[in-house]
PDB file of N, CA and C in Angstrom:
ATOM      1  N   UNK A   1      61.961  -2.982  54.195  1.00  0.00           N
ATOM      2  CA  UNK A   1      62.838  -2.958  53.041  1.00  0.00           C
ATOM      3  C   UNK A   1      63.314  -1.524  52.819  1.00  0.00           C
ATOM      4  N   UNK A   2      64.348  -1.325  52.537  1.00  0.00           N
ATOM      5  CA  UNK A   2      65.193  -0.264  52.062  1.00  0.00           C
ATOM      6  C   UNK A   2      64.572   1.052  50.673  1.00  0.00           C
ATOM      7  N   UNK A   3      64.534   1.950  51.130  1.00  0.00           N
ATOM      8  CA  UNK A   3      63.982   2.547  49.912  1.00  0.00           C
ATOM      9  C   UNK A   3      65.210   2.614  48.978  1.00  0.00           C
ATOM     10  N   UNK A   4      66.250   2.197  48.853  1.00  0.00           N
ATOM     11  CA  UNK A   4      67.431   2.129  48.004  1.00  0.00           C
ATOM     12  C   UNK A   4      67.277   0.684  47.139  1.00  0.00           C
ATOM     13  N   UNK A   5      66.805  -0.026  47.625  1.00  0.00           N
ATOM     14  CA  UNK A   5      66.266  -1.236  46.533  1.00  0.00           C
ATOM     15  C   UNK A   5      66.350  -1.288  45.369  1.00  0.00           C
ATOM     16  N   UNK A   6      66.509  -1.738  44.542  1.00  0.00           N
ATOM     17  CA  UNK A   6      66.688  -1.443  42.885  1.00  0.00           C
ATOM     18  C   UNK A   6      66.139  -2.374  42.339  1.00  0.00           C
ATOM     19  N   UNK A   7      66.923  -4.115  42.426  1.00  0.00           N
ATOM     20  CA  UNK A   7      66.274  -5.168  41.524  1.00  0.00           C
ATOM     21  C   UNK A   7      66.879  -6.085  42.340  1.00  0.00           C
ATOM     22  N   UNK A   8      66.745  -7.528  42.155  1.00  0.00           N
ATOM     23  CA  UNK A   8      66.792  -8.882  42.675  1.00  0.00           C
ATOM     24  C   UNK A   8      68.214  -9.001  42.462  1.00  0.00           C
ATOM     25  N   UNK A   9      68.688  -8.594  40.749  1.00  0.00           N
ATOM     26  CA  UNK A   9      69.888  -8.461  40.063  1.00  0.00           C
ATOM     27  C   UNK A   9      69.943 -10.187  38.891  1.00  0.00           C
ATOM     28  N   UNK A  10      68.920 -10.699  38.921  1.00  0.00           N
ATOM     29  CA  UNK A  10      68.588 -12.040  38.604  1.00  0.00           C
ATOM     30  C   UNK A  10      68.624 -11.252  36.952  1.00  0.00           C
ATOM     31  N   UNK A  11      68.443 -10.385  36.736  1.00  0.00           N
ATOM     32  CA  UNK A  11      68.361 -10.037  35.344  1.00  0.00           C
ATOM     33  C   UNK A  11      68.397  -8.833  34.905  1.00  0.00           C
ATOM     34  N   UNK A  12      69.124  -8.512  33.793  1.00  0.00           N
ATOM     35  CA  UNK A  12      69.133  -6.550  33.085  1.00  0.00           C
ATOM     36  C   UNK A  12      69.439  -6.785  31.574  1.00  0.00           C
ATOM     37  N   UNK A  13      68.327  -5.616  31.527  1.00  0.00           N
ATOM     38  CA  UNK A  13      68.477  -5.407  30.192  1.00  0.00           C
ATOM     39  C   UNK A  13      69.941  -4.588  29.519  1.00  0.00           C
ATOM     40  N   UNK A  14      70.354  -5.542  28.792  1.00  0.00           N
ATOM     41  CA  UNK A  14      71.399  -5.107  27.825  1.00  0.00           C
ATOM     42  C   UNK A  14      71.333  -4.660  26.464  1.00  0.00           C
ATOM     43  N   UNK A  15      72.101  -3.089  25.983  1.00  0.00           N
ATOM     44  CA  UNK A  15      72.227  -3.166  24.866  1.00  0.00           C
ATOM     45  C   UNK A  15      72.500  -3.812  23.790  1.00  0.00           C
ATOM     46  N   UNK A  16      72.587  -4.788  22.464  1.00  0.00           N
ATOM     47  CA  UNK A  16      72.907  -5.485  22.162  1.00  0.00           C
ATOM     48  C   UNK A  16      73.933  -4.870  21.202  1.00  0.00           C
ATOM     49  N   UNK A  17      75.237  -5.254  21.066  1.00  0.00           N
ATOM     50  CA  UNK A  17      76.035  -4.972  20.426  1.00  0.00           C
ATOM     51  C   UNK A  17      77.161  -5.574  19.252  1.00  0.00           C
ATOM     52  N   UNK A  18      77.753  -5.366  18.256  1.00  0.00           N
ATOM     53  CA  UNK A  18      78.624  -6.175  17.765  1.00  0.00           C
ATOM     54  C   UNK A  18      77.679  -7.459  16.604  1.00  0.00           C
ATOM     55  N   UNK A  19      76.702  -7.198  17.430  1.00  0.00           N
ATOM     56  CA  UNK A  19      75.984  -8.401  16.421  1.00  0.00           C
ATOM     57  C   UNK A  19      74.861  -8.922  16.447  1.00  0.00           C
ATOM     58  N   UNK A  20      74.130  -9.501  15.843  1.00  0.00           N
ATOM     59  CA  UNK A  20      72.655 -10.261  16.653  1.00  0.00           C
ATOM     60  C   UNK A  20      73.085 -11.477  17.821  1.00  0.00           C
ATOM     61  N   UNK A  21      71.717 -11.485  18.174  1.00  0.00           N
ATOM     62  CA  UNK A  21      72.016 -12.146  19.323  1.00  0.00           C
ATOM     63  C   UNK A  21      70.490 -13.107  19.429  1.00  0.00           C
ATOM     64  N   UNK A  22      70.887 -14.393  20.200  1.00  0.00           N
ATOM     65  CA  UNK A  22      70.046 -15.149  20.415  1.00  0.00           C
ATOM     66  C   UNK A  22      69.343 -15.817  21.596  1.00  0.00           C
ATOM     67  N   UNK A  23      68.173 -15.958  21.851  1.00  0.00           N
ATOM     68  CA  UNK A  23      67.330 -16.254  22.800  1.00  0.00           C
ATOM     69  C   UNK A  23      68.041 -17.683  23.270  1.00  0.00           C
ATOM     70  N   UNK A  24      68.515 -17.808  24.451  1.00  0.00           N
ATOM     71  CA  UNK A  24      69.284 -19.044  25.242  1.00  0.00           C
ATOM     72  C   UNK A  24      70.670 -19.671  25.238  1.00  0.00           C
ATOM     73  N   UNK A  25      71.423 -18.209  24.293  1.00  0.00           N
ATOM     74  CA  UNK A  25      73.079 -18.344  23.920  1.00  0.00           C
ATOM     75  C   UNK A  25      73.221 -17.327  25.148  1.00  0.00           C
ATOM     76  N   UNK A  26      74.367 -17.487  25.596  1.00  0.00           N
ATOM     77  CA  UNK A  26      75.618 -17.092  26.441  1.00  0.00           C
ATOM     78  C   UNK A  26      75.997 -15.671  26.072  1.00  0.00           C
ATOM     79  N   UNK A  27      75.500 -14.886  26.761  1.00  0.00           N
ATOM     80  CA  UNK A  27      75.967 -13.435  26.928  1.00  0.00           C
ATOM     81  C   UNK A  27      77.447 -13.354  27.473  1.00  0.00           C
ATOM     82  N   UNK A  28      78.253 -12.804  26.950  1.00  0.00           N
ATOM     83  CA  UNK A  28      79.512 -12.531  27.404  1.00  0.00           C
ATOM     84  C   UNK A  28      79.943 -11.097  27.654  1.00  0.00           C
ATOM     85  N   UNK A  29      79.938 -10.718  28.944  1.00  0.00           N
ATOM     86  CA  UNK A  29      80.313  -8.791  29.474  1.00  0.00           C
ATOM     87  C   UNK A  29      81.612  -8.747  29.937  1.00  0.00           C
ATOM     88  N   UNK A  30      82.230  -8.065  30.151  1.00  0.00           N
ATOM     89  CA  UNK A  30      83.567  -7.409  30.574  1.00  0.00           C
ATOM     90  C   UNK A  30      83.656  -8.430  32.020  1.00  0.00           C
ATOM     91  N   UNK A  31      83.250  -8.582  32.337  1.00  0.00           N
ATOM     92  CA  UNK A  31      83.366  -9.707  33.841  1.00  0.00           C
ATOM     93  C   UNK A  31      82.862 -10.670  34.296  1.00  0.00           C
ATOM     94  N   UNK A  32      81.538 -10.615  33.395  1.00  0.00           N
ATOM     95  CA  UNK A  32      80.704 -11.569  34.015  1.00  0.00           C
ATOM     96  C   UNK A  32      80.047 -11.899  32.735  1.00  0.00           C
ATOM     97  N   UNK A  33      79.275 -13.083  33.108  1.00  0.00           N
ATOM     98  CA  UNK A  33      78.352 -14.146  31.961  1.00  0.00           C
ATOM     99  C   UNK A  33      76.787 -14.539  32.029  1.00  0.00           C
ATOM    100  N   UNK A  34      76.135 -14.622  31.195  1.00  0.00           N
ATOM    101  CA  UNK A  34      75.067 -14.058  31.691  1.00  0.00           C
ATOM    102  C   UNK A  34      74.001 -15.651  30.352  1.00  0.00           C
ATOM    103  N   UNK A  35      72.751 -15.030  30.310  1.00  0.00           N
ATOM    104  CA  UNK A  35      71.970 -16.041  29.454  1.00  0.00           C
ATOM    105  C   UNK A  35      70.873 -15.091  28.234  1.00  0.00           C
ATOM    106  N   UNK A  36      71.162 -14.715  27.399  1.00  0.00           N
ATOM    107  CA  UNK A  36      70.045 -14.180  26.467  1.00  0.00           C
ATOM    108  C   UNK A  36      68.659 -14.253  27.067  1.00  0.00           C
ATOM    109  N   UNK A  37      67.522 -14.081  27.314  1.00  0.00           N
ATOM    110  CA  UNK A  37      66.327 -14.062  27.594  1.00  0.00           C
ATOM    111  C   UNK A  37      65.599 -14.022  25.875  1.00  0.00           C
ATOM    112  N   UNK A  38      66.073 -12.839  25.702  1.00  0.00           N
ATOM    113  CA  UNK A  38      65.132 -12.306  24.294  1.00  0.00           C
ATOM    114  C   UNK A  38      66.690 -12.791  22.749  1.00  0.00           C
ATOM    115  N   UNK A  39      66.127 -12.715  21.932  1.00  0.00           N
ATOM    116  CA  UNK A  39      67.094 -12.317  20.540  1.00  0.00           C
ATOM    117  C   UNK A  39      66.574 -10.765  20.236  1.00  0.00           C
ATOM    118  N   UNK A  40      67.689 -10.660  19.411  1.00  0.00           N
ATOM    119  CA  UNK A  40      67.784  -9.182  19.227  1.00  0.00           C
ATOM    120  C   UNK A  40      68.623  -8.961  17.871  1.00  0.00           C
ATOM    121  N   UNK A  41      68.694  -7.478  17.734  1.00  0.00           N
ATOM    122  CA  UNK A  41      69.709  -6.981  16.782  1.00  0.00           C
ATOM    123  C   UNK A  41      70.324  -6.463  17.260  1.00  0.00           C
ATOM    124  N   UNK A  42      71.529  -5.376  16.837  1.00  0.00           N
ATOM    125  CA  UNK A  42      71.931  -4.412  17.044  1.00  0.00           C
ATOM    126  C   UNK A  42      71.711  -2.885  17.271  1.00  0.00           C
ATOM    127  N   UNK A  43      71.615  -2.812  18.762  1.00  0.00           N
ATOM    128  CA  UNK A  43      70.879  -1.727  19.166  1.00  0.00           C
ATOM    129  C   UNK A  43      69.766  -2.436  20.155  1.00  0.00           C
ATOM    130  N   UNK A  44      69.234  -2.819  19.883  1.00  0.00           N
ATOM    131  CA  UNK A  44      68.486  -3.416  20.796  1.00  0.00           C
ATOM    132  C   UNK A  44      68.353  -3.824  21.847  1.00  0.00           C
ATOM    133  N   UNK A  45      67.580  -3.404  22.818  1.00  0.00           N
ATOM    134  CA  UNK A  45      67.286  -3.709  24.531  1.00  0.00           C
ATOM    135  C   UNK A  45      66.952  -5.250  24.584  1.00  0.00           C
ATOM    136  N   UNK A  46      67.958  -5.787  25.692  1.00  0.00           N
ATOM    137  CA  UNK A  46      67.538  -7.804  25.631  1.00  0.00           C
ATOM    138  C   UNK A  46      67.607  -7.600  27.027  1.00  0.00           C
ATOM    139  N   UNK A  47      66.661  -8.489  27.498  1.00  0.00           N
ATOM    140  CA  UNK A  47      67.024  -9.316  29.104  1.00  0.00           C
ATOM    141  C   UNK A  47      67.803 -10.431  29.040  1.00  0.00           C
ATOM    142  N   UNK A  48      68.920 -10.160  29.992  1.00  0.00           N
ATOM    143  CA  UNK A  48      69.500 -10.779  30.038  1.00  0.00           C
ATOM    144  C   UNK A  48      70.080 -11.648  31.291  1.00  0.00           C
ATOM    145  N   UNK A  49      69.841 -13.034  31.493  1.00  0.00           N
ATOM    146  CA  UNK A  49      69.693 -13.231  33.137  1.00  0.00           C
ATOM    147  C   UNK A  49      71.212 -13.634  33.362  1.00  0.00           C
ATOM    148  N   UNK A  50      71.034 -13.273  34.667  1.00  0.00           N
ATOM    149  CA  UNK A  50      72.605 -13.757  35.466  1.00  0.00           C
ATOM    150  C   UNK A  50      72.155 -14.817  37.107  1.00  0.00           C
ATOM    151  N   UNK A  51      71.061 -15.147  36.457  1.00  0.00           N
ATOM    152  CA  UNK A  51      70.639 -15.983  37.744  1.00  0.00           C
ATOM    153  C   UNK A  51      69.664 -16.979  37.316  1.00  0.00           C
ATOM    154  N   UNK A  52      69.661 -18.203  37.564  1.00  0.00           N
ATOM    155  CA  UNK A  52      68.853 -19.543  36.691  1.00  0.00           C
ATOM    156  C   UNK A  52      69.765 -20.406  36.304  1.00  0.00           C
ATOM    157  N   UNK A  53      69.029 -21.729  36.050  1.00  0.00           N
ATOM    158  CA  UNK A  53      68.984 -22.840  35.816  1.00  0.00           C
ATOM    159  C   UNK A  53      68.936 -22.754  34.113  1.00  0.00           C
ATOM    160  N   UNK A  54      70.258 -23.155  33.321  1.00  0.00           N
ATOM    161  CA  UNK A  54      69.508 -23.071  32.212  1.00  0.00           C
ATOM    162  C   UNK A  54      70.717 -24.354  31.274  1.00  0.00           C
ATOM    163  N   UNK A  55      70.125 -25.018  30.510  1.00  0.00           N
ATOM    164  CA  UNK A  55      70.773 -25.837  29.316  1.00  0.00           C
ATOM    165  C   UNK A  55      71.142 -25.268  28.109  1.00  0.00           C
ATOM    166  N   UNK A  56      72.675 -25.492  28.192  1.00  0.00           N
ATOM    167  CA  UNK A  56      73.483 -24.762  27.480  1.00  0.00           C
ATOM    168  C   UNK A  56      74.387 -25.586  26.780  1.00  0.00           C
ATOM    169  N   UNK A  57      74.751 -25.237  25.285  1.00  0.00           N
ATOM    170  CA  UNK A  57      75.916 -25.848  24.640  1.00  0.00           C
ATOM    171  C   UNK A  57      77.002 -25.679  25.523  1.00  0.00           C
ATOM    172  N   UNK A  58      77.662 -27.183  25.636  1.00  0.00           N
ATOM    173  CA  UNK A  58      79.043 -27.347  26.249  1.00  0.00           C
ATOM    174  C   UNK A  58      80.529 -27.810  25.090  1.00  0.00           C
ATOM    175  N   UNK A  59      81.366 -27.934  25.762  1.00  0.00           N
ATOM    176  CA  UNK A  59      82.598 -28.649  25.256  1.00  0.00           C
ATOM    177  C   UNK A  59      82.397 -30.095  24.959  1.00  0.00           C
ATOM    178  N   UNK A  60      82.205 -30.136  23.377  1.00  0.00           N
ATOM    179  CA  UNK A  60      82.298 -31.898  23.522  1.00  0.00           C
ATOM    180  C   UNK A  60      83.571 -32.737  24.194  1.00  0.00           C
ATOM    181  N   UNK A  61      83.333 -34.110  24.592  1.00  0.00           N
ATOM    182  CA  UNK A  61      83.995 -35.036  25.168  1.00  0.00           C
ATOM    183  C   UNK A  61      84.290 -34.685  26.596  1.00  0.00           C
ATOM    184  N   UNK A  62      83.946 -33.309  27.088  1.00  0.00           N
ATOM    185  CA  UNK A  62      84.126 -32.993  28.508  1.00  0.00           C
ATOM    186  C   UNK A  62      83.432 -33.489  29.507  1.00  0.00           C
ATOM    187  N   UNK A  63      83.391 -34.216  30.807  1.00  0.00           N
ATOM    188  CA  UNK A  63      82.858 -34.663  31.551  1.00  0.00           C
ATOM    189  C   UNK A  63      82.410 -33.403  32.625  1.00  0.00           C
ATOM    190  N   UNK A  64      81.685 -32.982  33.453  1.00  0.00           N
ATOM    191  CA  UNK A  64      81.090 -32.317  34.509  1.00  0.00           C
ATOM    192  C   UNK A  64      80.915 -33.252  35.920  1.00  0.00           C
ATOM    193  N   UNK A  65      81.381 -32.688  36.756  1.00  0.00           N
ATOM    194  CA  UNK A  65      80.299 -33.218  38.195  1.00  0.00           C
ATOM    195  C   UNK A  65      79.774 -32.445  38.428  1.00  0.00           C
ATOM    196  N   UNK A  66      78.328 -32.839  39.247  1.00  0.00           N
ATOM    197  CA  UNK A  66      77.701 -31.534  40.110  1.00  0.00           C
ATOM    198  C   UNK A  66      78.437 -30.712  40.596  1.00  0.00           C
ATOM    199  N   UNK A  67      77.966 -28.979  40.729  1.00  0.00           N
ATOM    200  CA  UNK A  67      78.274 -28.234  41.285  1.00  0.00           C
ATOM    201  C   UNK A  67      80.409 -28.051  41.059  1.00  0.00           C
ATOM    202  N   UNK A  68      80.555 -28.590  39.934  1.00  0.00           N
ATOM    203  CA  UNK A  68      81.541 -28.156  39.407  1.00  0.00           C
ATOM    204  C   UNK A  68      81.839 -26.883  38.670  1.00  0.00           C
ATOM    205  N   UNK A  69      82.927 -25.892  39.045  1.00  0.00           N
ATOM    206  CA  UNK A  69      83.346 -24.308  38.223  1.00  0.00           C
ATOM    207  C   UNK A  69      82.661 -24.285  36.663  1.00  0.00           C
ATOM    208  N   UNK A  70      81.822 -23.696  36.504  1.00  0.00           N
ATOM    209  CA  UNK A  70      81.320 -23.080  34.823  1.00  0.00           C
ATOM    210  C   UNK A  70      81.952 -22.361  34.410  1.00  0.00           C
ATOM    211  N   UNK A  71      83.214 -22.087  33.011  1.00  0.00           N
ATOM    212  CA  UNK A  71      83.207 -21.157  32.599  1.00  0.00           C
ATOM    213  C   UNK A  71      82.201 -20.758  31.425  1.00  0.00           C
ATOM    214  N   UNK A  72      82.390 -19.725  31.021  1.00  0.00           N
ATOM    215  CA  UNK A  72      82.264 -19.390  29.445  1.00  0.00           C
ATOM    216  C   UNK A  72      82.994 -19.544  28.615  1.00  0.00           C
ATOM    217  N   UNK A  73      83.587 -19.366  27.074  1.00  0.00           N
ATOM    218  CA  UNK A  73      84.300 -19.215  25.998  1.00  0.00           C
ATOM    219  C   UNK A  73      83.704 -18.005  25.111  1.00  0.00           C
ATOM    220  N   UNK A  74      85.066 -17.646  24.943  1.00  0.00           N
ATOM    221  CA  UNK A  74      84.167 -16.111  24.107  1.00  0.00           C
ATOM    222  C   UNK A  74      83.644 -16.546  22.892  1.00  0.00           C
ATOM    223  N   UNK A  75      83.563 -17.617  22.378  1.00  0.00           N
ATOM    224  CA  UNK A  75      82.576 -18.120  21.485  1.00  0.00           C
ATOM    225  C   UNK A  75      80.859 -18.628  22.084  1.00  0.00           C
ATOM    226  N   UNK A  76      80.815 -18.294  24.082  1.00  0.00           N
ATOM    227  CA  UNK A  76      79.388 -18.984  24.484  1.00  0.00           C
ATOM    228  C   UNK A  76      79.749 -20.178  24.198  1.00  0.00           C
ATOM    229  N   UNK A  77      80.294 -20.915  24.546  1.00  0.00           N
ATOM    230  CA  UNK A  77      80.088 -22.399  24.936  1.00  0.00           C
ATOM    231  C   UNK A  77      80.938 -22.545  26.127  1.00  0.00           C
ATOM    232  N   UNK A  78      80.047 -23.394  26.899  1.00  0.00           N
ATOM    233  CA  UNK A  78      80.445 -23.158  28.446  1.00  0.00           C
ATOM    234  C   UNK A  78      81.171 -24.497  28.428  1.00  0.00           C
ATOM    235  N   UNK A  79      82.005 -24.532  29.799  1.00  0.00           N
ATOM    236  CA  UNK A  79      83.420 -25.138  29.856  1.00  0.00           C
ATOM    237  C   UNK A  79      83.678 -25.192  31.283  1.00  0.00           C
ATOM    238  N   UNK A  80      84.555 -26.540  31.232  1.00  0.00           N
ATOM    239  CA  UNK A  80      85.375 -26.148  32.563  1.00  0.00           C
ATOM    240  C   UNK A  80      87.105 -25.403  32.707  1.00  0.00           C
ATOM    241  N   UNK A  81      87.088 -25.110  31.929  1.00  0.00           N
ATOM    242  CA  UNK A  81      88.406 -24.532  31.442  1.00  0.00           C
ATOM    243  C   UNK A  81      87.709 -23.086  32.006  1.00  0.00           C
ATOM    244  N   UNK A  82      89.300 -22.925  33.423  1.00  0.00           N
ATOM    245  CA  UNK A  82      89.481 -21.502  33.390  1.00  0.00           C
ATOM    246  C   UNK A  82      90.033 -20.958  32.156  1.00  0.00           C
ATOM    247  N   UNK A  83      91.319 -20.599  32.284  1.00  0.00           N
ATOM    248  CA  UNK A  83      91.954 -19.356  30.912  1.00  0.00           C
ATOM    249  C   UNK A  83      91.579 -18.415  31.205  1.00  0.00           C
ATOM    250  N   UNK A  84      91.334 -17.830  29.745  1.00  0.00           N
ATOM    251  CA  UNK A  84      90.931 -16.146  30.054  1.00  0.00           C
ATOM    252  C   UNK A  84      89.315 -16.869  29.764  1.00  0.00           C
ATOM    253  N   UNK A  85      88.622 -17.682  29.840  1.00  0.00           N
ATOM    254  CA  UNK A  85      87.332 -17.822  29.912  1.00  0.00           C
ATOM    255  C   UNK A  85      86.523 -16.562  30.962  1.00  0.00           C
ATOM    256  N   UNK A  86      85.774 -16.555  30.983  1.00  0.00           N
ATOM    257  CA  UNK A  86      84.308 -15.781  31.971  1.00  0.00           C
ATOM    258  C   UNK A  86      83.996 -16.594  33.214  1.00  0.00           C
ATOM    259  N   UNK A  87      83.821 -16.739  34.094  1.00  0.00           N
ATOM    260  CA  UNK A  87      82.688 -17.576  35.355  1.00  0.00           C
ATOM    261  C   UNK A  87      81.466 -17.140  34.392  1.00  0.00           C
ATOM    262  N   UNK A  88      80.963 -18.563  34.189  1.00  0.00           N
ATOM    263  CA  UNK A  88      79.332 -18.440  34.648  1.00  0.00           C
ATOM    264  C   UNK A  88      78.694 -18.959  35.666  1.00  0.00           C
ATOM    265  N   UNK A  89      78.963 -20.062  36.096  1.00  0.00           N
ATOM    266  CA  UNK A  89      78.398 -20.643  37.159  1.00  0.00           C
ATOM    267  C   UNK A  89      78.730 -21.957  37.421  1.00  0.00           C
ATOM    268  N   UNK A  90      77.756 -22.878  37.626  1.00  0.00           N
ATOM    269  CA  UNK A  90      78.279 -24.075  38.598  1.00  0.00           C
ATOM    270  C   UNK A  90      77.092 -25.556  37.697  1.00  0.00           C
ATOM    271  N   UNK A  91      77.618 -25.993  37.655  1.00  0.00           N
ATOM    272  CA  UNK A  91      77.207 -27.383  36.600  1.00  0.00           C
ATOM    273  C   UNK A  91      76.296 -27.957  37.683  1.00  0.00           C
ATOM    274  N   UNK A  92      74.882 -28.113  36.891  1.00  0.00           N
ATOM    275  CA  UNK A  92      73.701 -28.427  37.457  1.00  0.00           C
ATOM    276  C   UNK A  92      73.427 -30.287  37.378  1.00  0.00           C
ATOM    277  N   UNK A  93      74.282 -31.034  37.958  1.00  0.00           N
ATOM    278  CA  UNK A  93      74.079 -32.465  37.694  1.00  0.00           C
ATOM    279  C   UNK A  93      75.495 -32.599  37.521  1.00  0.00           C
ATOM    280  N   UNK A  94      75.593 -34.031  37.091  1.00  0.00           N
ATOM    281  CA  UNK A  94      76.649 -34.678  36.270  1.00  0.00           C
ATOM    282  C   UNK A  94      77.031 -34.791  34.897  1.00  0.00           C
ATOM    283  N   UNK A  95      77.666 -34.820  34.156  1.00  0.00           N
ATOM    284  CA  UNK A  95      77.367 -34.866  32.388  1.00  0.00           C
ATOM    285  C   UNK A  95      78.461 -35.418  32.418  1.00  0.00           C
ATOM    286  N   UNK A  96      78.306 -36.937  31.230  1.00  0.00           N
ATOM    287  CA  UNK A  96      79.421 -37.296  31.222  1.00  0.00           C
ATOM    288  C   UNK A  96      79.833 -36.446  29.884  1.00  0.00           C
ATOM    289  N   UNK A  97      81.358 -37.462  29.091  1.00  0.00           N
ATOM    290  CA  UNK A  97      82.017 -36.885  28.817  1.00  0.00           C
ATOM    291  C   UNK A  97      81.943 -37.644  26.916  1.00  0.00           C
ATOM    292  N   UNK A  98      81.164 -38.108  26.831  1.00  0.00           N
ATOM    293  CA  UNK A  98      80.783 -38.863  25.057  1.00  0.00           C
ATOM    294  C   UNK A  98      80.695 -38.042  24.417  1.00  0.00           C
ATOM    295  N   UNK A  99      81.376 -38.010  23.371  1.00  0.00           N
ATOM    296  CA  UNK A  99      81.612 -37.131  22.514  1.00  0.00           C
ATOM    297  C   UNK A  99      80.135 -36.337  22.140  1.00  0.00           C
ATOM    298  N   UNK A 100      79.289 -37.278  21.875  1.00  0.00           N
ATOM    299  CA  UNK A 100      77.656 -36.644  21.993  1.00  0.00           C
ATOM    300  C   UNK A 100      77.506 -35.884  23.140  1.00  0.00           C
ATOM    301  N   UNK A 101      77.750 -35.923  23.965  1.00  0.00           N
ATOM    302  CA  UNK A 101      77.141 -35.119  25.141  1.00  0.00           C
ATOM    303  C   UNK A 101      77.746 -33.312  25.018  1.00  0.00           C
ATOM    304  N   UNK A 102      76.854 -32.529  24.451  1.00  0.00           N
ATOM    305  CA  UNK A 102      77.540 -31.556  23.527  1.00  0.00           C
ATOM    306  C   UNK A 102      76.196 -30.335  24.446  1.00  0.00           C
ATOM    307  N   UNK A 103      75.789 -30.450  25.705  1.00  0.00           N
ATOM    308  CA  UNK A 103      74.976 -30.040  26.080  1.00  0.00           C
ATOM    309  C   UNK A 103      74.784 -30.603  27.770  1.00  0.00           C
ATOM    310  N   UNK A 104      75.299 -29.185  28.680  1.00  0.00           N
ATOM    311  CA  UNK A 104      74.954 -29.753  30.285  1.00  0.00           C
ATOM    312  C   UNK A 104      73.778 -28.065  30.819  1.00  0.00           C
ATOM    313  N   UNK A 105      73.332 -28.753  32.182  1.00  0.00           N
ATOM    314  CA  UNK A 105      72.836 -27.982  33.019  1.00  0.00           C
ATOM    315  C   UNK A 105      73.767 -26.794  33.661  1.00  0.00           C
ATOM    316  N   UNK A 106      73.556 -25.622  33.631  1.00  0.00           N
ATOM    317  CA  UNK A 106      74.349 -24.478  34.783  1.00  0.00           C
ATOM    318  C   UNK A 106      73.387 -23.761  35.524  1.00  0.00           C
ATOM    319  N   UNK A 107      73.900 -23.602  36.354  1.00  0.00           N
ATOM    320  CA  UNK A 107      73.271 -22.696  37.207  1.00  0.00           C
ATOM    321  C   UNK A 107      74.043 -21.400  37.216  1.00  0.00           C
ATOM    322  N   UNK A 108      73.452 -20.836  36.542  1.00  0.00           N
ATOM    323  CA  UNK A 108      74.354 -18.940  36.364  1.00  0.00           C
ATOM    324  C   UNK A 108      74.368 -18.204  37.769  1.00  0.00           C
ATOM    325  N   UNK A 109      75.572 -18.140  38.338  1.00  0.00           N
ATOM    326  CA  UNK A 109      75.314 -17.282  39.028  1.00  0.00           C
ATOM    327  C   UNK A 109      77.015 -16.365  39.107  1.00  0.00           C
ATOM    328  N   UNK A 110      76.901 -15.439  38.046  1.00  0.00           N
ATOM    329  CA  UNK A 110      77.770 -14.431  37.370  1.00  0.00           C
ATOM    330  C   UNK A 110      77.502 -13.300  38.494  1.00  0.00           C
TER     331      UNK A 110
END
């Protein structure tokens, strides 16, 4: 292994900014999308992963297939809507599209 090695990149700690923040909501950065680990305040050091399996508020009435495009919404609720949305990753299963179904699988990989 390389003595230049750094990290896996599966996760970094972020400043928290603009606002509190919550343990399993949708980190949103200048390019990429990520998953809270910790809650926090302002100022505060959070882990924040960009790699995992995780269940996340979605778009109601939206349907998913496996391994279908994830975005984000700068409100954190993930989507299949490009736009100016974020990539987060890739829809872990199927989810249909019932207005209840307000919650799918992603696999982050931002």
């Amino acid at each position: 292994m390389t003595n230049k090695y750094v990290s896996s990149g599966d996760k970094q700690s972020i400043v928290v900014t603009g606002g509190p923040v919550t343990q399993g909501t949708v980190y949103i950065g200048t390019s990429r999308a990520g998953v809270y680990l910790e809650s926090g305040a302002v100022g505060d050091l959070v882990a924040v992963a960009f790699r995992g399996v995780f269940t996340l508020t979605k778009t109601a009435s939206q349907a998913w297939t496996n391994g279908q495009a994830i975005y984000a919404t700068s409100a954190g609720v993930a989507t299949t809507t490009v736009g100016s949305n974020t990539f987060l990753g890739y829809a872990w299963g199927a989810v249909d599209n019932a207005a209840s179904s307000v919650t799918g699988a992603v696999d982050v990989r931002s």
